[in-house]
Every structure is written in C-alpha cells, then in structure tokens.
C-alpha atoms as a PDB file:
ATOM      1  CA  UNK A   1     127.824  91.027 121.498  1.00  0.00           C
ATOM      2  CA  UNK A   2     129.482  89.175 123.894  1.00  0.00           C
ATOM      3  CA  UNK A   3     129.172  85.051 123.599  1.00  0.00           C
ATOM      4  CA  UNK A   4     126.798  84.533 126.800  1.00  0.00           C
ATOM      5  CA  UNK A   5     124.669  86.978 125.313  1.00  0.00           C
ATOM      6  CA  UNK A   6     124.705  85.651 121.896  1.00  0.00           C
ATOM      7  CA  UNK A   7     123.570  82.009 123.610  1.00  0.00           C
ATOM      8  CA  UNK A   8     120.862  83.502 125.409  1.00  0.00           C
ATOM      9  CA  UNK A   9     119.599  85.177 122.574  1.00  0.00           C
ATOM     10  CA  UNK A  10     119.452  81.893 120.336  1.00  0.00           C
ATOM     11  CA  UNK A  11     117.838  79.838 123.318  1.00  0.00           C
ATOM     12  CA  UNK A  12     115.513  83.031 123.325  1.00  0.00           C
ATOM     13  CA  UNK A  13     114.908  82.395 119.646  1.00  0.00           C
ATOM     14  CA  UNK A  14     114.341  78.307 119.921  1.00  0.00           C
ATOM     15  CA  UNK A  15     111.234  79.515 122.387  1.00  0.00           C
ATOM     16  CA  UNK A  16     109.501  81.887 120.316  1.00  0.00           C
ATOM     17  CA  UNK A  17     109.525  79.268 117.748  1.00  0.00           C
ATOM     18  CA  UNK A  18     107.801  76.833 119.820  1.00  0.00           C
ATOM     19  CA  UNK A  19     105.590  79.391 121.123  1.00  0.00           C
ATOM     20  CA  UNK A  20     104.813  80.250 117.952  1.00  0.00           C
ATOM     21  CA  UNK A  21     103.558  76.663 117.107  1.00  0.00           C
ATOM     22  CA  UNK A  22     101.804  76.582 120.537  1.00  0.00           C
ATOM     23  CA  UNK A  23      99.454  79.317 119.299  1.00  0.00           C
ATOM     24  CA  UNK A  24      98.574  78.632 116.348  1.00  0.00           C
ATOM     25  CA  UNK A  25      97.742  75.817 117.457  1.00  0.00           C
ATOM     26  CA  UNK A  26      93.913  74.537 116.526  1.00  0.00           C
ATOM     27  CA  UNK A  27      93.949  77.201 113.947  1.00  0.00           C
ATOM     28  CA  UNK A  28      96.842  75.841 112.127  1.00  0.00           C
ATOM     29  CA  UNK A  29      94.739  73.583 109.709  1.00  0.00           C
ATOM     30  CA  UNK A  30      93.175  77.125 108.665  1.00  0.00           C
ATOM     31  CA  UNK A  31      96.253  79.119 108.437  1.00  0.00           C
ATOM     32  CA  UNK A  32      98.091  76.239 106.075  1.00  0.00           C
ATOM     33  CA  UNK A  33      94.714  76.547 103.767  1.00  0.00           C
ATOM     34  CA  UNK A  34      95.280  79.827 103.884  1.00  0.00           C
ATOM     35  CA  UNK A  35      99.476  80.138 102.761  1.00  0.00           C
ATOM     36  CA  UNK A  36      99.007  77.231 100.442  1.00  0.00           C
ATOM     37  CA  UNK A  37      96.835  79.511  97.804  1.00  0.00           C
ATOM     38  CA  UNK A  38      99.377  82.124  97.750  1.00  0.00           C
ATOM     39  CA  UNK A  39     102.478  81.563  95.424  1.00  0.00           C
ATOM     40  CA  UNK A  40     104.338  84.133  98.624  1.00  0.00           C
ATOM     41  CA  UNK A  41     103.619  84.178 101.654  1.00  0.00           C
ATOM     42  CA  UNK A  42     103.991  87.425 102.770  1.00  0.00           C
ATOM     43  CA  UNK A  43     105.347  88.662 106.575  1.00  0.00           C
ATOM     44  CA  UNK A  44     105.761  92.337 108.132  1.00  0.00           C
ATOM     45  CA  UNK A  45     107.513  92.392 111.105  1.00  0.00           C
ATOM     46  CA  UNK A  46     106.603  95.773 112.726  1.00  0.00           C
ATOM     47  CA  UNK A  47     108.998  97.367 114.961  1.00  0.00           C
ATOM     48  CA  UNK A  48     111.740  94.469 114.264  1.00  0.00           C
ATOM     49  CA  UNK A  49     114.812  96.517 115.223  1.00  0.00           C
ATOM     50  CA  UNK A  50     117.894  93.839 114.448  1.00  0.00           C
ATOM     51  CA  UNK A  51     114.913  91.234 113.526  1.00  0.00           C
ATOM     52  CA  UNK A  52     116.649  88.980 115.507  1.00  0.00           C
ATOM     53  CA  UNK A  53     113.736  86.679 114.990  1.00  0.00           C
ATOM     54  CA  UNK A  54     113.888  86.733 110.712  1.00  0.00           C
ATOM     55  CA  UNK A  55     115.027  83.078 110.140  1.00  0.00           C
ATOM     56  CA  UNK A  56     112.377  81.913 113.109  1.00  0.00           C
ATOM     57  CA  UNK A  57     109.504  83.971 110.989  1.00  0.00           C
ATOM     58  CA  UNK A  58     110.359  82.715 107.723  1.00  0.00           C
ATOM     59  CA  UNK A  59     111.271  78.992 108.523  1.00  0.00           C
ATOM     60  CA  UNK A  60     107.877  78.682 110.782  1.00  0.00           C
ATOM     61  CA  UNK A  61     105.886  80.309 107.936  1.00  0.00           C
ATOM     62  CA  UNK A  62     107.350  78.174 105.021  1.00  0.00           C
ATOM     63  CA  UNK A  63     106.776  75.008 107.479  1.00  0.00           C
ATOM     64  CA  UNK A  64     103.040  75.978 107.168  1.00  0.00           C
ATOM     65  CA  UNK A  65     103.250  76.297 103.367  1.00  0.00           C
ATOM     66  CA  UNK A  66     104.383  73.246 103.137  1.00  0.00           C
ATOM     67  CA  UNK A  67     107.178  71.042 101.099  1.00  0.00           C
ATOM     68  CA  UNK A  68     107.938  72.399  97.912  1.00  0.00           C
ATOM     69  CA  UNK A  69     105.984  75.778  98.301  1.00  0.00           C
ATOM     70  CA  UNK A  70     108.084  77.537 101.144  1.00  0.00           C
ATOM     71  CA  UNK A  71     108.973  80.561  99.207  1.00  0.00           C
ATOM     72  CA  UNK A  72     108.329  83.854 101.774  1.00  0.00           C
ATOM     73  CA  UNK A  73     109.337  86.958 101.785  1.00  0.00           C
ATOM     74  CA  UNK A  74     109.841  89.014 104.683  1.00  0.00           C
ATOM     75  CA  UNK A  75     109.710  93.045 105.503  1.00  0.00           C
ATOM     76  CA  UNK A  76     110.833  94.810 108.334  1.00  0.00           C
ATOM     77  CA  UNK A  77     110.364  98.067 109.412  1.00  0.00           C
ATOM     78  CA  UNK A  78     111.754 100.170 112.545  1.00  0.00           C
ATOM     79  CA  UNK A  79     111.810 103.905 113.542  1.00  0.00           C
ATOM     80  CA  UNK A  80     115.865 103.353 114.021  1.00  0.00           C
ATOM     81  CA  UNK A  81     117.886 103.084 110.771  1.00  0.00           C
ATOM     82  CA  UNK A  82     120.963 101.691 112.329  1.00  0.00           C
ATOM     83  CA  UNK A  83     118.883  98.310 113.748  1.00  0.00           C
ATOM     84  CA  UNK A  84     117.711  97.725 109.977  1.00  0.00           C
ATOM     85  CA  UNK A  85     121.159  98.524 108.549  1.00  0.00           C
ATOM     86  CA  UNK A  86     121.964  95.875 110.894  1.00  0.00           C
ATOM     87  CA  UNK A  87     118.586  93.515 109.639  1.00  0.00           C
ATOM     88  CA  UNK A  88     119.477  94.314 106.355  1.00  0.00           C
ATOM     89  CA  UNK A  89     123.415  93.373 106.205  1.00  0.00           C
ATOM     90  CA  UNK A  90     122.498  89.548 108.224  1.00  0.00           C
ATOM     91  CA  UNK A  91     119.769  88.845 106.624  1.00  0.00           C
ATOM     92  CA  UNK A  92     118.611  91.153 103.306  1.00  0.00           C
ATOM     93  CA  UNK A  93     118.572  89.343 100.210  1.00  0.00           C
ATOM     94  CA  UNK A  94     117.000  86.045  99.162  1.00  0.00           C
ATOM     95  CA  UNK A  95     118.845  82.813 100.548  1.00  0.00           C
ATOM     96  CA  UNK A  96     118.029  79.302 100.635  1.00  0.00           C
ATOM     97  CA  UNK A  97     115.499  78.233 103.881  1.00  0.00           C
ATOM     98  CA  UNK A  98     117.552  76.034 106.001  1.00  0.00           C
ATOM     99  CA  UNK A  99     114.961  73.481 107.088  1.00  0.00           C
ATOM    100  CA  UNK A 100     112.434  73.976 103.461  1.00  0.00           C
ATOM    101  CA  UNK A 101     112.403  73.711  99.936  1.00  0.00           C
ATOM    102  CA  UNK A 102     112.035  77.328  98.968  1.00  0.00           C
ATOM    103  CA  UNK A 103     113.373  80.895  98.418  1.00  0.00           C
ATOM    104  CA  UNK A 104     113.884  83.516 101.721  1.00  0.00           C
ATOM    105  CA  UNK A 105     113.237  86.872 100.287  1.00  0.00           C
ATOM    106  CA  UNK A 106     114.209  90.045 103.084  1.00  0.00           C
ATOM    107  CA  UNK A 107     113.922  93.561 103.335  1.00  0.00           C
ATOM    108  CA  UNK A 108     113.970  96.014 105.514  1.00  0.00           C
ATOM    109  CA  UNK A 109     112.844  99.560 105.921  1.00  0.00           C
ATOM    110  CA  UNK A 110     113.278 102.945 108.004  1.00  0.00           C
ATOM    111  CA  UNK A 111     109.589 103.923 108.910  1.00  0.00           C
ATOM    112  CA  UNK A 112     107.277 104.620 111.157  1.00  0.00           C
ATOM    113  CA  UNK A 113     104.798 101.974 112.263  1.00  0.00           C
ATOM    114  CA  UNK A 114     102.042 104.270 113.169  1.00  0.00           C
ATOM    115  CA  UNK A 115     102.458 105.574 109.640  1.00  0.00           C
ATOM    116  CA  UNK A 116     102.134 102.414 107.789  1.00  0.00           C
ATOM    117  CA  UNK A 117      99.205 103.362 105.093  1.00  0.00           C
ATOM    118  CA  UNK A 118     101.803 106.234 103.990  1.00  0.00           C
ATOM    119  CA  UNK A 119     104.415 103.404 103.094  1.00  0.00           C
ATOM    120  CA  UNK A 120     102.617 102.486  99.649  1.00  0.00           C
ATOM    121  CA  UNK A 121     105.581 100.205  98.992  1.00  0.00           C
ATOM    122  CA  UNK A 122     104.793  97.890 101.441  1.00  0.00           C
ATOM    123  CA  UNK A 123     101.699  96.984  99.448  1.00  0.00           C
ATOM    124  CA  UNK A 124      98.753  95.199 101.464  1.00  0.00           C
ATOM    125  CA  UNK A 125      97.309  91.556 102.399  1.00  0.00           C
ATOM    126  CA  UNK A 126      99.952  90.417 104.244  1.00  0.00           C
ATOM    127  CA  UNK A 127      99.785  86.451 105.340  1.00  0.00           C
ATOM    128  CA  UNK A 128     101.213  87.624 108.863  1.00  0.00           C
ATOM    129  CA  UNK A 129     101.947  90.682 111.015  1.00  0.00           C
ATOM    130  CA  UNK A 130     104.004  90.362 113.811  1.00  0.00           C
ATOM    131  CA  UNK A 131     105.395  92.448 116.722  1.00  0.00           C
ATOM    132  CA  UNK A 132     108.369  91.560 119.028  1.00  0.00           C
ATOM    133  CA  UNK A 133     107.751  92.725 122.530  1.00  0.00           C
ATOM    134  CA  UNK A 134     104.906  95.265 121.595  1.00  0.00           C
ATOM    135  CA  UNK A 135     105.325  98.215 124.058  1.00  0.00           C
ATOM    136  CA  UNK A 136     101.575  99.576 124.958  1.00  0.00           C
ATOM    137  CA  UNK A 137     103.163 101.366 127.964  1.00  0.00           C
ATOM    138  CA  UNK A 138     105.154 103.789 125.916  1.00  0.00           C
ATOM    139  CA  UNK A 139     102.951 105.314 124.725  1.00  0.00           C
ATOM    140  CA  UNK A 140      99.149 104.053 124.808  1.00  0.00           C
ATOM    141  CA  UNK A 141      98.192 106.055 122.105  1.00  0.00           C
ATOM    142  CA  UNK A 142     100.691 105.579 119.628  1.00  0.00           C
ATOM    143  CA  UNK A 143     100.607 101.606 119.803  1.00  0.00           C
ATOM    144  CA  UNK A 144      97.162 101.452 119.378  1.00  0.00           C
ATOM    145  CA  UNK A 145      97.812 102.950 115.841  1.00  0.00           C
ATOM    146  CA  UNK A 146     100.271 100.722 115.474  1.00  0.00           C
ATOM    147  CA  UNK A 147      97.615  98.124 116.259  1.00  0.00           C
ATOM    148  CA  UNK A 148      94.733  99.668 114.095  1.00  0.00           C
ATOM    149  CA  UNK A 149      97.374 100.060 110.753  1.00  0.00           C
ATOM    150  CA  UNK A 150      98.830  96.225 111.318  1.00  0.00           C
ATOM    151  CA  UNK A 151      95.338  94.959 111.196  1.00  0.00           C
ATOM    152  CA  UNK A 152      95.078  96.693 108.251  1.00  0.00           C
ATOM    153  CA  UNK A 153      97.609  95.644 106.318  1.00  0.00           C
ATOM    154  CA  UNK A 154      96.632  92.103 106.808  1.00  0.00           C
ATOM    155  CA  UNK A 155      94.537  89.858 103.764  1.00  0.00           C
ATOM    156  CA  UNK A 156      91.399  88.749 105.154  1.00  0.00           C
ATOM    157  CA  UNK A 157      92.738  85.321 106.284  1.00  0.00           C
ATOM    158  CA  UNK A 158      96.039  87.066 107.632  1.00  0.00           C
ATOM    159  CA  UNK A 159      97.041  86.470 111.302  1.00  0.00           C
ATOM    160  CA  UNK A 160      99.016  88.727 113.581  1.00  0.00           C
ATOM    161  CA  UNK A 161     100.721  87.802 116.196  1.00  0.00           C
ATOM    162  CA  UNK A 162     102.085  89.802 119.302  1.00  0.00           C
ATOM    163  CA  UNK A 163     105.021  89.059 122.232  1.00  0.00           C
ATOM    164  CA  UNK A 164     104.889  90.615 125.832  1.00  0.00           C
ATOM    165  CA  UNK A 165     107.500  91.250 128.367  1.00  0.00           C
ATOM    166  CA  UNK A 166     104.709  92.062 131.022  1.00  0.00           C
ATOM    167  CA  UNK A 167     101.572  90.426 132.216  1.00  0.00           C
ATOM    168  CA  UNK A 168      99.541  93.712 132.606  1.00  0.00           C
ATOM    169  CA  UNK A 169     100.426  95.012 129.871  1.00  0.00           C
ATOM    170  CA  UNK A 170      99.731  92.469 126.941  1.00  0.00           C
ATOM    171  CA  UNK A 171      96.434  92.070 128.681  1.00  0.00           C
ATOM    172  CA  UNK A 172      96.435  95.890 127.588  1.00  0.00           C
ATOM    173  CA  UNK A 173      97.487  95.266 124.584  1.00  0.00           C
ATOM    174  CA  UNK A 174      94.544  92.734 124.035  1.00  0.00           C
ATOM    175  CA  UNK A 175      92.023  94.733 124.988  1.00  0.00           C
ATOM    176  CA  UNK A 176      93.015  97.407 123.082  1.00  0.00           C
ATOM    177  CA  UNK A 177      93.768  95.067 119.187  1.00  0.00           C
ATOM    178  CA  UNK A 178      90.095  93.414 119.862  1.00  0.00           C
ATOM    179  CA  UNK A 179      88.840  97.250 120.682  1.00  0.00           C
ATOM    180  CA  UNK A 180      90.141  98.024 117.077  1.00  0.00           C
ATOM    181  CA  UNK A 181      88.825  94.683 115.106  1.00  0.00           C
ATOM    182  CA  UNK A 182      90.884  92.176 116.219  1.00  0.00           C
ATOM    183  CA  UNK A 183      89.478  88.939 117.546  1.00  0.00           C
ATOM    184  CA  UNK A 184      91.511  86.858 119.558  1.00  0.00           C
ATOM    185  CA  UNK A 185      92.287  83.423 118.887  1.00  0.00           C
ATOM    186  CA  UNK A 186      94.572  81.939 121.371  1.00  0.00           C
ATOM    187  CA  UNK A 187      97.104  83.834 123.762  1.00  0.00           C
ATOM    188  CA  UNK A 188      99.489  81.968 125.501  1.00  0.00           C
ATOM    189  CA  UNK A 189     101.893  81.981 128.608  1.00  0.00           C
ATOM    190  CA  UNK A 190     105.873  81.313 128.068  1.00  0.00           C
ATOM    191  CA  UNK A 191     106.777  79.426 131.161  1.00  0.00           C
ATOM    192  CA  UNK A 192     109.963  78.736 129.757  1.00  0.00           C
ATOM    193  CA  UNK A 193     110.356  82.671 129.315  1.00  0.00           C
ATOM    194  CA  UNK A 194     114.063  83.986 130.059  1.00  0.00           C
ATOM    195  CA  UNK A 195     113.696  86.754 132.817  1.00  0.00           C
ATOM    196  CA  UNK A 196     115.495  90.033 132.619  1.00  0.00           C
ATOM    197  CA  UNK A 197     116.301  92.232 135.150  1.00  0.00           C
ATOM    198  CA  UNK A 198     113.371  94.655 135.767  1.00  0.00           C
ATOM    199  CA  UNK A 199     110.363  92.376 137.791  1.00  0.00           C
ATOM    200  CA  UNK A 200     107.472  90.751 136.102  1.00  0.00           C
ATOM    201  CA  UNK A 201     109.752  90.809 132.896  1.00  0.00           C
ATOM    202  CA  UNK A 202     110.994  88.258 130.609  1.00  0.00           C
ATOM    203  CA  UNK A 203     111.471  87.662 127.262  1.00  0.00           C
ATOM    204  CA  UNK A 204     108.372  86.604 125.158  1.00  0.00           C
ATOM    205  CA  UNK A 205     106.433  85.907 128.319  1.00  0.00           C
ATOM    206  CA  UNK A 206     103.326  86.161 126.373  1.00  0.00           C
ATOM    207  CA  UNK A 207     102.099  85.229 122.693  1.00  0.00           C
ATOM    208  CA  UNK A 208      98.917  85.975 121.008  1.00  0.00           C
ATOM    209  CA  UNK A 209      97.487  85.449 117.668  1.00  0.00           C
ATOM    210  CA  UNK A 210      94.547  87.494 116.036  1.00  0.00           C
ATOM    211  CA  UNK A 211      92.711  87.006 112.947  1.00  0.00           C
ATOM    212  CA  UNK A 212      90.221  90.541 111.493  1.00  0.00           C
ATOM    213  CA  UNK A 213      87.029  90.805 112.509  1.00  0.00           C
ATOM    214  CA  UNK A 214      84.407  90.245 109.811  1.00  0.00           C
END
C-alpha cells in the first residue's frame, strides 16, 4: 500500500469514528446501560474484508463501556480468506486498548454472511453488528439476508450499524433492514466523506444505526 494511500485510509478511519459517535448520538445513554451489564461486549463485523476499521470498533465500543470495563471482543467474517488472513495477522489476538483500561480480543473467520445461523460458533446476542460499505446493489437479494441474519444475531438491546458509498442506495438499504425488523434510529450524512472516483461515491457517506423491533 503505497503511503498516500495508507494516509487516506487513516483520515478515512478518524471519520467513521466520529460518525460513529454522531449516531449514536441521543441513544448513547441507552447503549452504555446496555454494554455496562455485560462482562464482553461483543462485535461482528460482517463483510469486514482487511477490517480496516477493528481498532475504531473496539476503542468506540470500550469508550461506551466505560473506564475499567472496556474488555471487547471482536469477530469478523468475509467470503474472501486472503482479506481475513490479512485481519487476522494485524489484528487477531487479544492486545491492550490504546485509549481504555481493558482487554481487545479478535478473530476472524472465512464465511458467508448470508449463511450466518449455519456458523454456530459465532454464538448469538451480539452488543453490535456492523457493516462497512453494505452493497444492496450487488445483489438485492442476497444483502437483504445478510440484513435479516445480522438482525438476528443481535441481543435484544444490540445495535447495528451500516456505512454507504451511495445516496440511493443506503436509502435502499433502509428500507429494506426496517422491511425485515429493523427500526431506525438515526442515519446520518458524512459531509466530511472522502470521494472516490466513480460519481455520487465516497467513503462512509452515510451511517445508520438500528435497534430490533419488538
């Protein structure tokens, strides 16, 4: 990776993690009542290829916890085994958090997201479920699985939370997660959003959160 890339992709990551406090937002007094009960929090990261975003997911979730009770473990899973060999050799393992008292606990899986009730392993009631650049347009059908088995592999409580590249198509992607039992929270706009090449795309552009319907 060359180093202009490498910058972009850690100014990349310093958004998400604001985004990600931007949209939890008045729902974070709810979610921190929620992490503080569990000895773990728990995050699957769906479709994380490199999981270039690990250290954001685990730092911003142990912030929630709280001091002293940061300790979160993370699984990822992705269709292509070379991305998590990747995950798995930066970031496998348990390791200190950088910014909280607590334990980082990674690990990362071949599998396929569509599939997830067949991956027993993984267990269930996860704290949070998160997708990177969710892709509705390749392949409508397929994602809204995805959609339908994230939601339920959350607890009760659990959040998920989606990025875009595309306007149209995370209001797609909406549509279809409160079609399946999702209800929106909050889903918010990047303006700060690096663009990429292809029009109407840039990187995180949008961010939603979702708790289960009861």
């Amino acid at each position: 990776m060359s180093e202009r890339l490498r910058s972009e992709n850690e100014e990349d990551l310093l958004r998400l993690r604001k985004m990600l406090g931007k949209v939890v937002g008045d729902d974070e007094a709810e979610v921190r009542r929620r992490l503080e009960k569990s000895e773990q929090a728990r995050i699957l990261d769906i479709a994380c290829g490199e999981c270039r975003e690990a250290e954001v997911l685990t730092e911003f979730v142990a912030g929630l916890k709280g001091a002293g009770k940061g300790d979160v473990k993370l699984t990822g899973m992705d269709v292509r085994a070379r991305e998590i060999e990747d995950a798995q050799r930066r970031f496998g393992g348990k390791q200190d958090l950088k910014a909280q008292a607590g334990k980082q606990d990674c690990e990362f899986l071949t599998g396929d997201a569509s599939k997830l009730d067949q991956h027993l392993e993984l267990g269930e009631d996860f704290d949070l479920v998160f997708m990177r650049h969710q892709n509705y347009w390749n392949g409508a059908k397929t994602w809204e699985q995805i959609y339908d088995q994230a939601l339920n592999k959350l607890d009760q409580d659990g959040r998920l939370i989606i990025t875009s590249y595309f306007d149209k198509e995370h209001e797609l992607a909406l549509e279809a997660i409160q079609r399946l039992g999702g209800e929106l929270i909050r889903t918010e706009f990047n303006p700060e959003a690096r663009k990429l090449p292809t029009e109407g795309k840039s990187v995180d552009r949008h961010v939603a959160i979702f708790k289960r319907k009861r």
